[in-house]
N, C-alpha and C. Protein backbone atom coordinates (compact mmCIF):
# COMPACT_ATOMS: atom_id res chain seq x y z
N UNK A 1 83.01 98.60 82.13
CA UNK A 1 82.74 99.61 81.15
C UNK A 1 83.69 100.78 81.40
N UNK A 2 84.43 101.69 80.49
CA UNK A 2 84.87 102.38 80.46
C UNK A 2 84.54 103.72 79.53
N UNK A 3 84.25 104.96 80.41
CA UNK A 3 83.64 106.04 79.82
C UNK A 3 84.26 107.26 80.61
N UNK A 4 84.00 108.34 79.18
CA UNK A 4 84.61 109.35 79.69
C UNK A 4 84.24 110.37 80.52
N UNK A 5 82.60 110.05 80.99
CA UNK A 5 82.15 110.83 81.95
C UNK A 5 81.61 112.06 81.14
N UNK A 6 81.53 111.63 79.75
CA UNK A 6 80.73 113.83 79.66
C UNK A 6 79.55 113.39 78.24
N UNK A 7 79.60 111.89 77.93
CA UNK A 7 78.67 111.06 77.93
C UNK A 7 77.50 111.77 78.07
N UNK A 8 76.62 112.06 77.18
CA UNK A 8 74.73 112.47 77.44
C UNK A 8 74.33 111.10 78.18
N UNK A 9 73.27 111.40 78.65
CA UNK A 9 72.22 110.35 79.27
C UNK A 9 71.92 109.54 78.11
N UNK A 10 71.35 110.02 76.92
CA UNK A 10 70.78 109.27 76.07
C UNK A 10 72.08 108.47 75.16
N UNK A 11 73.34 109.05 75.28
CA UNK A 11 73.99 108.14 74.20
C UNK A 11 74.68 107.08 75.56
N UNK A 12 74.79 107.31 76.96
CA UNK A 12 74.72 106.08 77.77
C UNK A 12 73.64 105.56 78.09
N UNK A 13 72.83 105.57 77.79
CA UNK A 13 71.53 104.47 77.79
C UNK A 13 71.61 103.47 76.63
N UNK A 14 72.22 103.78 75.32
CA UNK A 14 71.70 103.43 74.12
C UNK A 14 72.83 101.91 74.13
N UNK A 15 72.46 100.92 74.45
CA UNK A 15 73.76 99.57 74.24
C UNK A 15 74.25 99.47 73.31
N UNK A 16 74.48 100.44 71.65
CA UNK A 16 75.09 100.42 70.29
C UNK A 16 75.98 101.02 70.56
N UNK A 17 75.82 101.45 71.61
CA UNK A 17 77.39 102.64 71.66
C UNK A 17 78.33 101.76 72.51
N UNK A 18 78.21 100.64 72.73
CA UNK A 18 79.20 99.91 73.40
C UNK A 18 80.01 98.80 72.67
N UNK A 19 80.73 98.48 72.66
CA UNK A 19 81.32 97.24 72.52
C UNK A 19 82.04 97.00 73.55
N UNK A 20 82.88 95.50 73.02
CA UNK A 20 83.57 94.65 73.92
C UNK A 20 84.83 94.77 73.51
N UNK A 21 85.96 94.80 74.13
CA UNK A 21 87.25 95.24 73.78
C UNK A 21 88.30 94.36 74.90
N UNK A 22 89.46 93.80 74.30
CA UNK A 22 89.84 92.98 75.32
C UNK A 22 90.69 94.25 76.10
N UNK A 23 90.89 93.63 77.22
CA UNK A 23 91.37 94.78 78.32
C UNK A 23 93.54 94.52 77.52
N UNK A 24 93.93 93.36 77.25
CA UNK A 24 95.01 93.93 76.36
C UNK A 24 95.08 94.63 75.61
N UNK A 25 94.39 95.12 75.03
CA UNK A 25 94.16 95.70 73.47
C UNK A 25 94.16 97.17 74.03
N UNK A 26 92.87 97.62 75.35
CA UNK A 26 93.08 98.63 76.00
C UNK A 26 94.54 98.80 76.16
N UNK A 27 95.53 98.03 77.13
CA UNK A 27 96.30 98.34 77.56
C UNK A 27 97.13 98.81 76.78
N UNK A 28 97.10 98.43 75.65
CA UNK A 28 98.27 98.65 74.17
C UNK A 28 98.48 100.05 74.02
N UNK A 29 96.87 100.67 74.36
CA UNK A 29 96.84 102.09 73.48
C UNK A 29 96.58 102.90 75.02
N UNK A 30 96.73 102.75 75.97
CA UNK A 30 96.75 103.57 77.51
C UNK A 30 97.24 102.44 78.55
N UNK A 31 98.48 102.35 78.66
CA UNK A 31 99.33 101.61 79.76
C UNK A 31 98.67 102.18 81.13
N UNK A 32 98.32 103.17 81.52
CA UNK A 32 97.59 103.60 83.00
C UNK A 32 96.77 102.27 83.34
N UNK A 33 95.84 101.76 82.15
CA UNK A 33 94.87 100.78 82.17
C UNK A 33 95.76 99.71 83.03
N UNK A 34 96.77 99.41 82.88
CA UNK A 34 96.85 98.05 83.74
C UNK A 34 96.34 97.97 85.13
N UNK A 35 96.33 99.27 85.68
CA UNK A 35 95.81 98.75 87.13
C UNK A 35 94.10 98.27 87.07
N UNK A 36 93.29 97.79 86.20
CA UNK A 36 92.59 97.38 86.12
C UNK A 36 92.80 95.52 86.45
N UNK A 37 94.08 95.09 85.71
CA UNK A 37 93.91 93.99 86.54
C UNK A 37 94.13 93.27 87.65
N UNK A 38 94.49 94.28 88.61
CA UNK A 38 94.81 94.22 89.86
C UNK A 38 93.32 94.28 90.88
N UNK A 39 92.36 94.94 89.88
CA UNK A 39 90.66 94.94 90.50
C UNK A 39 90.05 93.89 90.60
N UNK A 40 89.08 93.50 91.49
CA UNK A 40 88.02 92.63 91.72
C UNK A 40 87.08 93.06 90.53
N UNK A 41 86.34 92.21 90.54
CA UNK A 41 85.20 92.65 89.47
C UNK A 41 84.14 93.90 90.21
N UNK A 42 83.62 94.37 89.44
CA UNK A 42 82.86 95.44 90.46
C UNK A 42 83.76 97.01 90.60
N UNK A 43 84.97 96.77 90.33
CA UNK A 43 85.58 98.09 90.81
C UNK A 43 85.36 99.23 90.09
N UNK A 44 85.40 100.42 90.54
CA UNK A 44 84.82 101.83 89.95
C UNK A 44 86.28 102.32 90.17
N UNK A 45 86.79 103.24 89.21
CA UNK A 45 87.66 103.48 89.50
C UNK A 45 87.36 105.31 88.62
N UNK A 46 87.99 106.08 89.04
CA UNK A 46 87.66 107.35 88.10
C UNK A 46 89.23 108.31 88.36
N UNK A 47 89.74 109.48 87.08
CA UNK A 47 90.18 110.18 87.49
C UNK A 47 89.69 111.75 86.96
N UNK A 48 90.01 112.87 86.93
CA UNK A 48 89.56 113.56 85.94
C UNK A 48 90.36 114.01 84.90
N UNK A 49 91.33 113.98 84.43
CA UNK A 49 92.58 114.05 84.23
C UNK A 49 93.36 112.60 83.27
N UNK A 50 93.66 112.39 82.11
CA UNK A 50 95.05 111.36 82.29
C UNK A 50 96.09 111.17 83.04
N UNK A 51 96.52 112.82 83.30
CA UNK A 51 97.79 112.64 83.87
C UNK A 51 97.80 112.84 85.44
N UNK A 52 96.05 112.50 85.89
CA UNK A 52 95.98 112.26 87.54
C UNK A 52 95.97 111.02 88.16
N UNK A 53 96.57 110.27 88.66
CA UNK A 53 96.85 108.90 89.34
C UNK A 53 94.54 108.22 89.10
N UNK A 54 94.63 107.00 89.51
CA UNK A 54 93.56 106.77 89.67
C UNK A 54 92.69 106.67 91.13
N UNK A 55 91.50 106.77 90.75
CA UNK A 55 91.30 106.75 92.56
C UNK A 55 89.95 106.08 92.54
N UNK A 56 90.12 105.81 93.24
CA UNK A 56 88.91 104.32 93.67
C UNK A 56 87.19 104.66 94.11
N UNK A 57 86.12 104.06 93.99
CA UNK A 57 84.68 105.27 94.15
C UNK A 57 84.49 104.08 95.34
N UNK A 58 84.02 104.48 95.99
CA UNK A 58 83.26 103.42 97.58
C UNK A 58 82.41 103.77 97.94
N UNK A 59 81.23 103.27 97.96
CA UNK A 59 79.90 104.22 98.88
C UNK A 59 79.78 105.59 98.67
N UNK A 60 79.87 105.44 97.35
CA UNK A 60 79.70 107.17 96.56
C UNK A 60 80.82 107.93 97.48
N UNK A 61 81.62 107.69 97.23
CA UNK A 61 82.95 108.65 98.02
C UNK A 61 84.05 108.23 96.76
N UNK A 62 85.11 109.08 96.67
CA UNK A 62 86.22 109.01 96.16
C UNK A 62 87.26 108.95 96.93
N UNK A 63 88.28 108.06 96.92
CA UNK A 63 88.75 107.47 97.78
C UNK A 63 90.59 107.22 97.03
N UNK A 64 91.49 107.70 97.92
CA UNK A 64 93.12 107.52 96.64
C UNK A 64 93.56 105.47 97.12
N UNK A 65 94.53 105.47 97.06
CA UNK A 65 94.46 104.09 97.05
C UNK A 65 95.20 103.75 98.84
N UNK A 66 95.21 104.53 99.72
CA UNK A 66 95.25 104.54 100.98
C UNK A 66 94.03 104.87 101.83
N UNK A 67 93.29 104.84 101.09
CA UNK A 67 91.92 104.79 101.15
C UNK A 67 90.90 106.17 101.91
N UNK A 68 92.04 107.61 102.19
CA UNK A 68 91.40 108.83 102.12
C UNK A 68 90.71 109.14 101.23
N UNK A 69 89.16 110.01 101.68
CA UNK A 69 88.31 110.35 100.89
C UNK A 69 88.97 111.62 100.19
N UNK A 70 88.67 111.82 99.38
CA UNK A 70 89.12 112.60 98.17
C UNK A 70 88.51 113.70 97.91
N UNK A 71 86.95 112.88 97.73
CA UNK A 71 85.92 114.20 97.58
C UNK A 71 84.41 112.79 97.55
N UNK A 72 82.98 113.39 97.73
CA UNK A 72 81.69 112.70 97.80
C UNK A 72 81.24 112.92 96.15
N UNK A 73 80.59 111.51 96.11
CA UNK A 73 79.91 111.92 94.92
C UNK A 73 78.36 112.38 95.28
């Protein structure tokens, strides 16, 4: 799933607000997206920013891709 984080509780609870989208189709319209297929299934990935690199979530920690914590969630 991909979200922008400022999301209400109630319109991420609601499953109409989702669809299915192929991850090419993503990639078409935000090239950043490719490092998604370099992920295992399961991966959390967040930035706050477009134009901030991505960084990886682990045991509620934020983590860059050398695997320093960043900041706790």
């Amino acid at each position: 799933m991909i979200a922008s984080g400022t999301e209400s509780e109630a319109y991420a609870n609601e499953p109409k607000n989702y669809a299915m989208v192929p991850l090419d189709r993503m990639v078409e319209t935000d090239a950043t997206l490719e490092i998604l297929y370099e992920q295992p299934v399961g991966t959390e990935l967040t930035r706050k920013h477009v134009n901030e690199p991505w960084r990886w979530i682990v045991d509620d920690k934020v983590v860059d891709q050398d695997g320093k914590i960043i900041a706790e969630l």
